[in-house]
C-alpha atoms as a PDB file:
ATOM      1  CA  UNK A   1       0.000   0.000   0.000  1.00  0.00           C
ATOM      2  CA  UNK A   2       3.499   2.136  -0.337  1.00  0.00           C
ATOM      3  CA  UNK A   3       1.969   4.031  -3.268  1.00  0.00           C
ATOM      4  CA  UNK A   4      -1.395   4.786  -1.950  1.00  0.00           C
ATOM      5  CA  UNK A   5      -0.985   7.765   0.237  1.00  0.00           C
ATOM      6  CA  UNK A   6       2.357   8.521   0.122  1.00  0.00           C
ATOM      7  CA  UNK A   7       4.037   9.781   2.864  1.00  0.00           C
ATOM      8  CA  UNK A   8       0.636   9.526   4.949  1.00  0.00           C
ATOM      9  CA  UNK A   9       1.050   5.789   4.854  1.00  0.00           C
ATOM     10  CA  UNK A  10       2.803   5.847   8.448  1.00  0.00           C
ATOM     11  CA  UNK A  11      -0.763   7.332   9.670  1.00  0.00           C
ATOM     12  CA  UNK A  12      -2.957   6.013   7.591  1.00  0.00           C
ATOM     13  CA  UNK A  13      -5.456   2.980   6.857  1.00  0.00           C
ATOM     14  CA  UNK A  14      -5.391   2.975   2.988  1.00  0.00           C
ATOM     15  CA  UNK A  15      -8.890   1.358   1.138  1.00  0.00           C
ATOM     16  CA  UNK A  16     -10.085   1.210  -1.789  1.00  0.00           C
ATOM     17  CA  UNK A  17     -13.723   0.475  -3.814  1.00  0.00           C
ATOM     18  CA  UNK A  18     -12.936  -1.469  -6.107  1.00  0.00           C
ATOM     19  CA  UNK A  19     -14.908  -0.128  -9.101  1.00  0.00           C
ATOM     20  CA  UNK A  20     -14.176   1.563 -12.273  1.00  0.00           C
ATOM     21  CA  UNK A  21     -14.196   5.445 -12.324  1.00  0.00           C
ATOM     22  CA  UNK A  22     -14.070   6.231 -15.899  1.00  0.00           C
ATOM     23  CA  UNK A  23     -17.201   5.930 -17.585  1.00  0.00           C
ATOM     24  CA  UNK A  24     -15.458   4.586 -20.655  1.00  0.00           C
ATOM     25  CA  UNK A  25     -15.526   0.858 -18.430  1.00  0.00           C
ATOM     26  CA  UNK A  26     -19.115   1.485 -17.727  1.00  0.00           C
ATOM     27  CA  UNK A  27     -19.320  -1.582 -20.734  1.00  0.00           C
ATOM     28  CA  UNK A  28     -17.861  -3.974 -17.928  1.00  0.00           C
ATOM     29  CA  UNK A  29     -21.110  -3.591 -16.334  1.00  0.00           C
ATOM     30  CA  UNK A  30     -22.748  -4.114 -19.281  1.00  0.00           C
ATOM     31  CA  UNK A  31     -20.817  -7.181 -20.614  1.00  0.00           C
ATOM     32  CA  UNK A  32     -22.399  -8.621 -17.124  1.00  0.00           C
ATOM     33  CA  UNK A  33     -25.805  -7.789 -17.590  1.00  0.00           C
ATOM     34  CA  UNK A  34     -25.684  -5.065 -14.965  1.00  0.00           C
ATOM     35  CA  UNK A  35     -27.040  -1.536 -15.427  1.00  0.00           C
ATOM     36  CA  UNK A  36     -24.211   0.859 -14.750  1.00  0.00           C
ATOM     37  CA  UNK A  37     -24.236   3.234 -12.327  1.00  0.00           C
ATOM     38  CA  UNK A  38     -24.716   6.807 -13.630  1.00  0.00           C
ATOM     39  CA  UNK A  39     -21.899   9.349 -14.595  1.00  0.00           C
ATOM     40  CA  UNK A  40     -21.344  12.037 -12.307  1.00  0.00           C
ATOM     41  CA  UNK A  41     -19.242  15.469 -12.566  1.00  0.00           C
ATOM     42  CA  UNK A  42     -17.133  16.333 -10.105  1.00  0.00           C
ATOM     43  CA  UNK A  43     -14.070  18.857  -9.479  1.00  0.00           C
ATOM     44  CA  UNK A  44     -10.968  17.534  -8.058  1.00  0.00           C
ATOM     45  CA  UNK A  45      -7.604  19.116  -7.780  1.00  0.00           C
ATOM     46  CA  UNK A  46      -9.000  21.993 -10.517  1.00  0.00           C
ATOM     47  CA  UNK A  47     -10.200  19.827 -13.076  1.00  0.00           C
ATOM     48  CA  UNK A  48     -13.727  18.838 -13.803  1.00  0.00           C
ATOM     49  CA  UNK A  49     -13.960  15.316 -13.529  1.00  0.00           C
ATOM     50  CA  UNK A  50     -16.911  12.818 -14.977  1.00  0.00           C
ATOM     51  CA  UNK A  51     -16.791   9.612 -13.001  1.00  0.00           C
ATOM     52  CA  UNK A  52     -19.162   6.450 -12.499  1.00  0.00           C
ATOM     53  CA  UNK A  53     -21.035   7.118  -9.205  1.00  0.00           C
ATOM     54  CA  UNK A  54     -20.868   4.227  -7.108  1.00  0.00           C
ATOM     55  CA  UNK A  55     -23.571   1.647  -6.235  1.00  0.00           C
ATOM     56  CA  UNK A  56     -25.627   2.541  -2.871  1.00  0.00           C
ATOM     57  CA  UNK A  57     -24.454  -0.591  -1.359  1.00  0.00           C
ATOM     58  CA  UNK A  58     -20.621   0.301  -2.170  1.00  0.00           C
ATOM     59  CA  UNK A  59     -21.246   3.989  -0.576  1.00  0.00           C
ATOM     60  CA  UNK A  60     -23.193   2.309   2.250  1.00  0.00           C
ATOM     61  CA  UNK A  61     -20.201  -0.573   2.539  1.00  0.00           C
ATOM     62  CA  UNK A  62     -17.619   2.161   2.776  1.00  0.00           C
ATOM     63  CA  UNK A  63     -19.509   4.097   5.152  1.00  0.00           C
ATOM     64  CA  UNK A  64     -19.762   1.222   7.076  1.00  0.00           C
ATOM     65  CA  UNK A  65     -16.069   0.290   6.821  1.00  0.00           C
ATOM     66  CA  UNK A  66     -15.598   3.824   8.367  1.00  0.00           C
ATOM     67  CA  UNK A  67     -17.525   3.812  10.698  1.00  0.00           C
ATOM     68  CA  UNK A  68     -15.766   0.724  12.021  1.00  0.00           C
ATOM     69  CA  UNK A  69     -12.214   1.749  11.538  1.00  0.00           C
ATOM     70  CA  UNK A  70     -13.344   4.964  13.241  1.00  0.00           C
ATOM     71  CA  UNK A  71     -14.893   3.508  16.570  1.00  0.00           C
ATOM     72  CA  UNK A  72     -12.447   0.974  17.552  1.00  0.00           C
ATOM     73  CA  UNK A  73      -9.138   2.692  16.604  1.00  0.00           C
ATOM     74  CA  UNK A  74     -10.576   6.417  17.622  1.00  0.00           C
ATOM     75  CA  UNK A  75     -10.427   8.213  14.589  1.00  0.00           C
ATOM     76  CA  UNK A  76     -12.125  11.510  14.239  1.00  0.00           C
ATOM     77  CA  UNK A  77     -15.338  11.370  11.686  1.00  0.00           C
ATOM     78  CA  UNK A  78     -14.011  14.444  10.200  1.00  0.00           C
ATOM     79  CA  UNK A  79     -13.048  15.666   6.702  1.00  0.00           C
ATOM     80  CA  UNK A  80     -10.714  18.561   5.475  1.00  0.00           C
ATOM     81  CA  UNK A  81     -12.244  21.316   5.112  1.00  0.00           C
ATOM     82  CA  UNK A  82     -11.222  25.456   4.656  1.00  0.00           C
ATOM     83  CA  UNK A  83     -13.615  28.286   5.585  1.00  0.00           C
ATOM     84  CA  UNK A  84     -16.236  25.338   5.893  1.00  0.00           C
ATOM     85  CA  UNK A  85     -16.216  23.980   2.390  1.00  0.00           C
ATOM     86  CA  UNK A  86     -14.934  20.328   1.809  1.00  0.00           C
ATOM     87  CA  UNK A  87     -11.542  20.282   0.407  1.00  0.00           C
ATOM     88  CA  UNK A  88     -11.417  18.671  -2.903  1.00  0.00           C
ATOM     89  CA  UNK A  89      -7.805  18.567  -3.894  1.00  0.00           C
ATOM     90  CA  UNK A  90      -4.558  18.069  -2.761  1.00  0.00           C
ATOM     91  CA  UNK A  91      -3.517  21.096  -0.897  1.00  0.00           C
ATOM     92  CA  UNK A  92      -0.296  21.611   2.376  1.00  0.00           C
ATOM     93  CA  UNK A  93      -3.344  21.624   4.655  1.00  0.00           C
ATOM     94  CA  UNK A  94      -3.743  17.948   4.035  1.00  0.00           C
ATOM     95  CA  UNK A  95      -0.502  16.323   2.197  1.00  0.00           C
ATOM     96  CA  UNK A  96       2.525  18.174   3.827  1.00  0.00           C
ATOM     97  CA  UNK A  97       5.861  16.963   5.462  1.00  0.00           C
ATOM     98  CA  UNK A  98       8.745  14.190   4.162  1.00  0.00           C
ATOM     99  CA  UNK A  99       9.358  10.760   3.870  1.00  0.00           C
ATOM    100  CA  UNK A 100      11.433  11.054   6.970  1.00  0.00           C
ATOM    101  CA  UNK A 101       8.368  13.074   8.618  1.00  0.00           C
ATOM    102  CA  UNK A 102       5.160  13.039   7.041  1.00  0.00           C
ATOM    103  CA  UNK A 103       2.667  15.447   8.751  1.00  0.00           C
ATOM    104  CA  UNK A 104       0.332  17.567   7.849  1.00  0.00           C
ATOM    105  CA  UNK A 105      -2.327  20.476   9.579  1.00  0.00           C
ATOM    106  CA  UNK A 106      -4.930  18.092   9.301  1.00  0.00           C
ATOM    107  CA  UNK A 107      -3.639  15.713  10.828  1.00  0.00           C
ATOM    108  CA  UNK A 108      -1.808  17.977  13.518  1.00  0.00           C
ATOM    109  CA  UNK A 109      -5.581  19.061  14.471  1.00  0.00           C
ATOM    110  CA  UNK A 110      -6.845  15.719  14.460  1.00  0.00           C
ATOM    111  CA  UNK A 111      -7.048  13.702  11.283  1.00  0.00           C
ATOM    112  CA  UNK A 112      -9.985  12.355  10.027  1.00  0.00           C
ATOM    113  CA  UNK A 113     -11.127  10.668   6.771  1.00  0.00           C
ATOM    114  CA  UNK A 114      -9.155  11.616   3.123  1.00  0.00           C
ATOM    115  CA  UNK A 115      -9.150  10.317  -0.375  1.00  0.00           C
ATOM    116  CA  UNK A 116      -6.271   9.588  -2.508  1.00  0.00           C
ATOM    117  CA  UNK A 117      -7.132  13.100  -4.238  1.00  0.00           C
ATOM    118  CA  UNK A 118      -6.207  14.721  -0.911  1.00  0.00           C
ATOM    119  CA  UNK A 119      -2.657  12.750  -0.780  1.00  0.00           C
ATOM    120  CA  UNK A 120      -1.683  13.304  -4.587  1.00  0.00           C
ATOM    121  CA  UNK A 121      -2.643  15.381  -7.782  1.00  0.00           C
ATOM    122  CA  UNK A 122      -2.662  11.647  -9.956  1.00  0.00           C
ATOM    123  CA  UNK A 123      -5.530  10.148  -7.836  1.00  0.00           C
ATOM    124  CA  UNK A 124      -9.184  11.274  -8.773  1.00  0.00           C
ATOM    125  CA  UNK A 125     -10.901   8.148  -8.467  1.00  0.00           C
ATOM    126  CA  UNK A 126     -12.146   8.688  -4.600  1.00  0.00           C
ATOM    127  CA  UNK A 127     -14.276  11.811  -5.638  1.00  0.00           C
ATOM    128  CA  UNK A 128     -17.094   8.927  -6.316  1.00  0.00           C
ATOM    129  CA  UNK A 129     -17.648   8.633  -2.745  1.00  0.00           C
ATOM    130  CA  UNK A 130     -19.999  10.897  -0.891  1.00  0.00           C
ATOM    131  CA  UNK A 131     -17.620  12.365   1.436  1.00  0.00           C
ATOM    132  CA  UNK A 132     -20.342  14.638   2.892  1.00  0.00           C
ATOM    133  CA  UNK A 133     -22.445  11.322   3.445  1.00  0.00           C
ATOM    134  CA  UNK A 134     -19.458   9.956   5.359  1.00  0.00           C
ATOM    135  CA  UNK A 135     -19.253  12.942   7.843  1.00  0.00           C
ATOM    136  CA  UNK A 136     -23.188  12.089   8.657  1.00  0.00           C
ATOM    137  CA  UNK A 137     -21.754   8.679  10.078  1.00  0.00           C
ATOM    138  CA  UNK A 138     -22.630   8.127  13.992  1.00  0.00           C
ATOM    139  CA  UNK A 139     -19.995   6.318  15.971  1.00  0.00           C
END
């Protein structure tokens, strides 16, 4: 899980949903017999991003992954935010620090609950989960 969240990964419990984000592999669904999910538009890291939404039960799933991770090992159910608006992109507030010592203001105040968008410009795919949904979850 080196590459997942960079230098986060010595504070950090990497996941992923496994499903594609680019609607161009929305015919893997198809090639099953399943309906894909719809396309949504998003904005990560400055660029408008259309994605496959995921499933309810994968949103639900993750949420409930969270909300499990969060309980026993007493992480915050908090996101990054600035001036009250959910952070979207990878910005010092969230990714900071070295190799040799990763930190960053988030996590000085707290931590919480990030995507991969919030560790490096590359990643995009987590900006099909409802991170406003996830800050709803009760420990």
């Amino acid at each position: 899980m080196q590459w997942a969240t960079s230098s986060m990964n010595s504070f950090s419990f990497p996941f992923d949903v496994s499903t594609p984000a680019v609607p161009e592999y929305a015919y893997l669904y198809k090639k099953r017999g399943i309906t894909p999910p719809p396309i949504i538009t998003r904005v990560c890291n400055g660029e408008t991003k259309k994605v496959l939404s995921l499933f309810p039960a994968q949103q639900k799933a993750a949420e409930e992954l969270i909300r499990v991770l969060c309980k026993y090992l007493q992480i915050p159910i908090r996101i990054p935010r600035i001036n009250g608006e959910f952070l979207i992109r990878q910005d010092a507030y969230v990714l900071g620090g070295t190799k040799q010592a990763p930190t960053s203001k988030f996590h000085e105040e707290g931590g919480g609950i990030v995507g991969h968008f919030h560790c490096s410009k590359q990643k995009f795919d987590p900006i099909m989960l409802d991170f406003l949904r996830i800050e709803q979850i009760k420990l």
